[in-house]
N, C-alpha and C. Protein backbone atom coordinates (compact mmCIF):
# COMPACT_ATOMS: atom_id res chain seq x y z
N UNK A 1 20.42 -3.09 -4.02
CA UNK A 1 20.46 -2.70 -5.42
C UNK A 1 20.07 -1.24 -5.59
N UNK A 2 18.82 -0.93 -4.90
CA UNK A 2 18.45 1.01 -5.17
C UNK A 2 19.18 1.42 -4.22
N UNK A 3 20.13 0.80 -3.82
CA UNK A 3 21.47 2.10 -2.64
C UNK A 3 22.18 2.57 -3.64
N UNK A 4 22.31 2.20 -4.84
CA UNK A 4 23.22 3.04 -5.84
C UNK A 4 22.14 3.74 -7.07
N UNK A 5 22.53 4.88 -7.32
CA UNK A 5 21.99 5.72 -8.02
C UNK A 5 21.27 5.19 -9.75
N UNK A 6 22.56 4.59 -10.09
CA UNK A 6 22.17 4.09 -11.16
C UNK A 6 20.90 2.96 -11.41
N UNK A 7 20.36 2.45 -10.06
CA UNK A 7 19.38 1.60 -10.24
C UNK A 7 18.46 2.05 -9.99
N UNK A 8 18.08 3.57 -9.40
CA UNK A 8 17.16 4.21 -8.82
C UNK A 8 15.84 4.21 -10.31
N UNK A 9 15.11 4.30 -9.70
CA UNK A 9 13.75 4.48 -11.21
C UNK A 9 12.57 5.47 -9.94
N UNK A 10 11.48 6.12 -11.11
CA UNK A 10 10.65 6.99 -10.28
C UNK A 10 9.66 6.34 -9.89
N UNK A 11 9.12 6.97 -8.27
CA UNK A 11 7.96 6.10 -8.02
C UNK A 11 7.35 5.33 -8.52
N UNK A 12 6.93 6.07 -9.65
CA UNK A 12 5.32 5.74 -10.77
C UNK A 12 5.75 4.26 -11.18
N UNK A 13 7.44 4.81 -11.73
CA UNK A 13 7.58 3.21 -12.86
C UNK A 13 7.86 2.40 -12.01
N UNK A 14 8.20 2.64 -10.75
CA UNK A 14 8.21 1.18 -9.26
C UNK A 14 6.91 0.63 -9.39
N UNK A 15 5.85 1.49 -9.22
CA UNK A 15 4.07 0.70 -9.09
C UNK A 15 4.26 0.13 -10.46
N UNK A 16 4.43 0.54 -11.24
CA UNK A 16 3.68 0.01 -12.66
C UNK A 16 4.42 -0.94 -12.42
N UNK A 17 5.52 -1.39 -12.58
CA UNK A 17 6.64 -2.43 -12.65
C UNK A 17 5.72 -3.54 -11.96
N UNK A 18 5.80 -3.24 -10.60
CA UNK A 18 4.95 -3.87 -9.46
C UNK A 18 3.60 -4.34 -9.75
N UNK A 19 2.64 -3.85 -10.00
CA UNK A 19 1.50 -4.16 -10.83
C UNK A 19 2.08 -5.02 -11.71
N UNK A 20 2.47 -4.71 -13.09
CA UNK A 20 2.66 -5.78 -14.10
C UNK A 20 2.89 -6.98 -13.51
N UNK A 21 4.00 -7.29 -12.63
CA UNK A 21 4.72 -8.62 -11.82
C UNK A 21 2.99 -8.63 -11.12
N UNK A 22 2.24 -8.31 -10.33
CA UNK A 22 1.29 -9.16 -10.01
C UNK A 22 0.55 -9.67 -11.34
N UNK A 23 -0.01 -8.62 -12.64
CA UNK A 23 -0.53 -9.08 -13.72
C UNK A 23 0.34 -10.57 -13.94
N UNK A 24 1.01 -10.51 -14.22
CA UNK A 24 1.90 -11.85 -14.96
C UNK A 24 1.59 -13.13 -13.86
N UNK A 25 1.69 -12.85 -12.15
CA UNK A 25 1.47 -14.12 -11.30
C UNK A 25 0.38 -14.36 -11.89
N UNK A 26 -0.83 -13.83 -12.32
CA UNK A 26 -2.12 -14.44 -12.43
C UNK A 26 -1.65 -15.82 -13.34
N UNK A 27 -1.25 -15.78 -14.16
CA UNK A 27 -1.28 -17.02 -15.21
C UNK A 27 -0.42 -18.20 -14.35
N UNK A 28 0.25 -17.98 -13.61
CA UNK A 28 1.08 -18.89 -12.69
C UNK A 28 0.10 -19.40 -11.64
N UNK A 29 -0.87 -18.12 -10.72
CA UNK A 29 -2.07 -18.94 -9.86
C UNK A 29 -2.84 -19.69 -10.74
N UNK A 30 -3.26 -19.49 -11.67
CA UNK A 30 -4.27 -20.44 -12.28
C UNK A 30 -3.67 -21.57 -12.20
N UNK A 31 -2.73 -21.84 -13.00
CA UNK A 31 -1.42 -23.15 -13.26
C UNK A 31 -1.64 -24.02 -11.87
N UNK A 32 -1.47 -23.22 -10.86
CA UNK A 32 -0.82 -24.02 -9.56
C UNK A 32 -2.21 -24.31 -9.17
N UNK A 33 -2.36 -25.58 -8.20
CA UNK A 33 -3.34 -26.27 -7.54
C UNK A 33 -2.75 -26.61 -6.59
N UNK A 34 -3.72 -27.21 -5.51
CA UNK A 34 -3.63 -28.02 -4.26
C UNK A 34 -4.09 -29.25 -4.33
N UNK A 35 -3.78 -30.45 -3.93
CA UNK A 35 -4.67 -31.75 -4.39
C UNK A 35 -4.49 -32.62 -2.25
N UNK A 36 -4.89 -32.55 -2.56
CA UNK A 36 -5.49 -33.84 -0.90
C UNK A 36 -5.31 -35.28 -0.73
N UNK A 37 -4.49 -35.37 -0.37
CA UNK A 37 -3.78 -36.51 -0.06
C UNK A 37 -3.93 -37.19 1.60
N UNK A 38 -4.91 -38.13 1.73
CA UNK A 38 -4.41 -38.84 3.15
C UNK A 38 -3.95 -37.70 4.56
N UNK A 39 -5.34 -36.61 4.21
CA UNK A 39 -4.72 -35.10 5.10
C UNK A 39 -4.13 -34.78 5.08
N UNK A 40 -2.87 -34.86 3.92
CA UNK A 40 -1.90 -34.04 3.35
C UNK A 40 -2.28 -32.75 2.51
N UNK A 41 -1.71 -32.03 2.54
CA UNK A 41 -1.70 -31.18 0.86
C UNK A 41 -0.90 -31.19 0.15
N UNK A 42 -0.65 -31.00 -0.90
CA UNK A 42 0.33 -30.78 -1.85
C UNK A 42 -0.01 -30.23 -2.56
N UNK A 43 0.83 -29.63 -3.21
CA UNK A 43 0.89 -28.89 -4.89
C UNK A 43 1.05 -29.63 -5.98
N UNK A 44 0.35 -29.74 -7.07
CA UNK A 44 0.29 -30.53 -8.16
C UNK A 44 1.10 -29.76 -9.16
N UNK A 45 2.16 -30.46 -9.87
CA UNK A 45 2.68 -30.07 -10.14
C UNK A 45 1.77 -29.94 -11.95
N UNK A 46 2.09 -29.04 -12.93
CA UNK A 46 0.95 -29.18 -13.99
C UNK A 46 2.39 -29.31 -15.07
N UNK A 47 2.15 -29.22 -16.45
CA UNK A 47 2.91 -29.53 -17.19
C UNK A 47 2.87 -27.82 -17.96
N UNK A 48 1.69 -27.22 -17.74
CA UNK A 48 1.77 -25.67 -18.14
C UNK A 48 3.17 -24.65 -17.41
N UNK A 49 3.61 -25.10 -16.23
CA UNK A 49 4.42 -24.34 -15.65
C UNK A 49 5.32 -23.68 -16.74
N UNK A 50 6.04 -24.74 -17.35
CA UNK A 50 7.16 -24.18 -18.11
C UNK A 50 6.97 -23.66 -19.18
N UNK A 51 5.92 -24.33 -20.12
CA UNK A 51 5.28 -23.13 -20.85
C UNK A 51 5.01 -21.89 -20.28
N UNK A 52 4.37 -21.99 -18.95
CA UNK A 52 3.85 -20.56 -18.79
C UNK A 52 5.29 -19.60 -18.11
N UNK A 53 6.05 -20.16 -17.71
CA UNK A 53 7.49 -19.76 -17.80
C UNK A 53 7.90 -19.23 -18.61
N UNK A 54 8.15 -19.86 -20.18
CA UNK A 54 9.20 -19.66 -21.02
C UNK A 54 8.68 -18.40 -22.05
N UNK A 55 6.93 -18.59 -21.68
CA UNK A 55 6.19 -17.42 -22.43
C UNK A 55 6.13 -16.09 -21.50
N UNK A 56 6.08 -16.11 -20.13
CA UNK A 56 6.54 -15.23 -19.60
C UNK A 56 7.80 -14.44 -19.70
N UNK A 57 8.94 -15.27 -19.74
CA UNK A 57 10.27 -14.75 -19.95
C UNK A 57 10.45 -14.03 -21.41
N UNK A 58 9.86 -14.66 -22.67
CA UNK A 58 10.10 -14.05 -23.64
C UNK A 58 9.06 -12.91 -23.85
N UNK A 59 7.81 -12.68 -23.28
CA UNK A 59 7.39 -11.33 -23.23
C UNK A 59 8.39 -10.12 -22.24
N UNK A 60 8.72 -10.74 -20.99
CA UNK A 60 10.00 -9.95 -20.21
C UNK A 60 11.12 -8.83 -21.47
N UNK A 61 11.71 -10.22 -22.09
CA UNK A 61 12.95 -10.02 -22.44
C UNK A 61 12.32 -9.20 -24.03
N UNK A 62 11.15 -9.22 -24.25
CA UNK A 62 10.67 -8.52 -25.68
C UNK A 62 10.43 -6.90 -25.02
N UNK A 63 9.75 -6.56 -23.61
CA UNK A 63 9.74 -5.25 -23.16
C UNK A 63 11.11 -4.86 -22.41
N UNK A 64 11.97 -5.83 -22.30
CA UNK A 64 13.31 -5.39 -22.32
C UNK A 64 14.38 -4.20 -23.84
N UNK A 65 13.76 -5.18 -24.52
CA UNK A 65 14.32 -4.86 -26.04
C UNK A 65 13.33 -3.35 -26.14
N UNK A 66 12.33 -3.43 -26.07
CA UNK A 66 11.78 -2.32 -26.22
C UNK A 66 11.99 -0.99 -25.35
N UNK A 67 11.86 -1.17 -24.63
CA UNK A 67 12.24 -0.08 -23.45
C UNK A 67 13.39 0.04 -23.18
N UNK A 68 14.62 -0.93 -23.21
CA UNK A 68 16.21 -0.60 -23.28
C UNK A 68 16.64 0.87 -23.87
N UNK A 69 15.94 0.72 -24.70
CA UNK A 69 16.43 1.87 -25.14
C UNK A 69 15.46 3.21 -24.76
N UNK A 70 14.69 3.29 -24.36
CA UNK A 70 14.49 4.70 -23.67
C UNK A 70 14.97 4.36 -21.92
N UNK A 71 15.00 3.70 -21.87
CA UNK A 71 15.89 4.25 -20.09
C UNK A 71 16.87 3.36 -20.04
N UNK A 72 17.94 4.06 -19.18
CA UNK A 72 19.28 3.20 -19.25
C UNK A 72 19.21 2.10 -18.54
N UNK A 73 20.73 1.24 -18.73
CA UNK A 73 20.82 -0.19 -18.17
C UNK A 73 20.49 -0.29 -16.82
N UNK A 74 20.71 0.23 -16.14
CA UNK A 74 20.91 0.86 -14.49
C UNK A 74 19.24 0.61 -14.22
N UNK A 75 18.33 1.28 -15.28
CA UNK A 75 17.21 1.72 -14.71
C UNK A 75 16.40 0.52 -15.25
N UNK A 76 16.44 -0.26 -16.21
CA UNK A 76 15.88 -1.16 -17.37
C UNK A 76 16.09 -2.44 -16.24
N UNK A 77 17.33 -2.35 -15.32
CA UNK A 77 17.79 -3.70 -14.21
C UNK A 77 16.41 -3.33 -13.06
N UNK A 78 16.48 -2.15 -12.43
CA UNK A 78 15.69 -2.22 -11.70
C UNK A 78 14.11 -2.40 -11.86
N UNK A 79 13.64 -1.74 -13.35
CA UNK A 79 12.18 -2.00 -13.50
C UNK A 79 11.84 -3.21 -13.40
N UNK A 80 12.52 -4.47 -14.08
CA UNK A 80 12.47 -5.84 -13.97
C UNK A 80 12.93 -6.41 -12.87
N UNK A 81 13.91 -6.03 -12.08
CA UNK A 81 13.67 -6.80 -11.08
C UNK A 81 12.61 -6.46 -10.01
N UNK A 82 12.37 -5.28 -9.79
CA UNK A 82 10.34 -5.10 -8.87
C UNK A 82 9.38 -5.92 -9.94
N UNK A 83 9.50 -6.16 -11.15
CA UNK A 83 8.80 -6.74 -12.24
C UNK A 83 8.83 -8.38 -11.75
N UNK A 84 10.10 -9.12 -11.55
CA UNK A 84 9.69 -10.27 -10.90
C UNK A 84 9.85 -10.13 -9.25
N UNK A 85 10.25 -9.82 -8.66
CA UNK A 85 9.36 -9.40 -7.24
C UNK A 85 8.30 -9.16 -6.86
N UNK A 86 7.49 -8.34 -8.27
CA UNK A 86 5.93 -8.57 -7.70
C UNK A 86 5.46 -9.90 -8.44
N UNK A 87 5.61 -10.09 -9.07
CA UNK A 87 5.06 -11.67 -9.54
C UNK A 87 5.59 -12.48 -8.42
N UNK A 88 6.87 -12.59 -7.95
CA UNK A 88 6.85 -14.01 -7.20
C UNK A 88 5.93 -13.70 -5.61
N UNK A 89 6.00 -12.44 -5.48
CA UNK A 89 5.31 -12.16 -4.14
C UNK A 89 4.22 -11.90 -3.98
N UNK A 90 3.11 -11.93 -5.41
CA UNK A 90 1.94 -12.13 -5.23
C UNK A 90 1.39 -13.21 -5.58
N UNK A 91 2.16 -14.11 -6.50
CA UNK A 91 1.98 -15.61 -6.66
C UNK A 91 1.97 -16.44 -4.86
N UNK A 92 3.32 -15.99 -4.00
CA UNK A 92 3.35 -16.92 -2.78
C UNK A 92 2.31 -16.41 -2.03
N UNK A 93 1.70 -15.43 -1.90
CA UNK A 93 0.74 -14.69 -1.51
C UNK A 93 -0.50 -15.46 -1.67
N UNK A 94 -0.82 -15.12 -2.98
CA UNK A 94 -1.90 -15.95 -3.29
C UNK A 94 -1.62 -17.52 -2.81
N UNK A 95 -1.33 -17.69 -3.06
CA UNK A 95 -1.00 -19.74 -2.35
C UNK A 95 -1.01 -19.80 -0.91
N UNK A 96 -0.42 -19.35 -0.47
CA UNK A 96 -0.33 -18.62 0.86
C UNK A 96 -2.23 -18.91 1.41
N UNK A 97 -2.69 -17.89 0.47
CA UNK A 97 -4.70 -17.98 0.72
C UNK A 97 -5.25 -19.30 0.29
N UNK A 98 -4.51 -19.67 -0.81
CA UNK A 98 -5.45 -20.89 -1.01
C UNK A 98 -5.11 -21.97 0.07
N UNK A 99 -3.81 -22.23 0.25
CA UNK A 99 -3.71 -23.09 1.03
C UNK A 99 -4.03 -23.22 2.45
N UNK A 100 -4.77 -22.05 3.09
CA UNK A 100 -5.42 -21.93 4.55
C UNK A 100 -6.86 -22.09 4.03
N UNK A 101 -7.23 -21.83 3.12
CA UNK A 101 -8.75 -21.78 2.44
C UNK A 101 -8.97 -23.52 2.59
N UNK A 102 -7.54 -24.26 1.41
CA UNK A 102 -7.94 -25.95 1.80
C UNK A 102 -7.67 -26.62 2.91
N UNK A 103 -6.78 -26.24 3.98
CA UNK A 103 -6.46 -26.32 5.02
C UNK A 103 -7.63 -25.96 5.47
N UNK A 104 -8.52 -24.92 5.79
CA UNK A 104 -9.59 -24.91 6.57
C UNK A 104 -10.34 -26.07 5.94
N UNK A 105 -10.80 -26.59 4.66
CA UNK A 105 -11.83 -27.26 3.94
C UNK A 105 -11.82 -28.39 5.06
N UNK A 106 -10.39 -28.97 5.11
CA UNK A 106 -9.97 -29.95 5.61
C UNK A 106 -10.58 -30.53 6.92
N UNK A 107 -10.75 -29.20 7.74
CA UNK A 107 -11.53 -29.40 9.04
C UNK A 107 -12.72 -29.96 8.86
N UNK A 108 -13.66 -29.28 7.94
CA UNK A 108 -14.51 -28.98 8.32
C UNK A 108 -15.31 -30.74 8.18
């Protein structure tokens, strides 16, 4: 996608973008759990997900509307997509820790 010009954006607004997408995983780590099963793990699934989904997306698509119009389409595609790239990659991240954290519990 940044091999073509039109998607290119400046450093700065890559981090910020990036930052925000981790700001936003936070409300998704809280959401998600691990539960223990028969030395299993799993993920519990919660009923907040999609709320916390659908309220995520419409703050997205409200700093879409807002910012559309000071930087072009080209550039407005790329801020949001590092925008959910850092959310989904610091959400699996984080899970990633918890789940060696209960995985260790497990031993002990």
């Amino acid at each position: 996608m940044f091999a073509f010009p039109i998607f290119r954006i400046p450093w700065p607004q890559a981090f910020e973008s990036l930052l925000l997408g981790a700001l936003f995983s936070l409300l998704l780590l809280k959401a998600t759990r691990f539960e223990v099963k028969d030395k299993c793990i799993y993920i519990v699934p919660t009923k907040l997900f999609l709320f916390i989904f659908i309220s995520l997306l419409i703050i997205r698509i409200s700093l879409k509307v807002v910012f559309g119009s000071m930087i072009s389409l080209g550039e407005t595609a790329g801020v949001f997509f590092l925008l959910a790239f850092g959310m989904i990659l610091n959400w699996r991240v984080m899970l990633l820790i918890k789940y060696y954290k209960t995985k260790k519990s497990l031993h002990i």
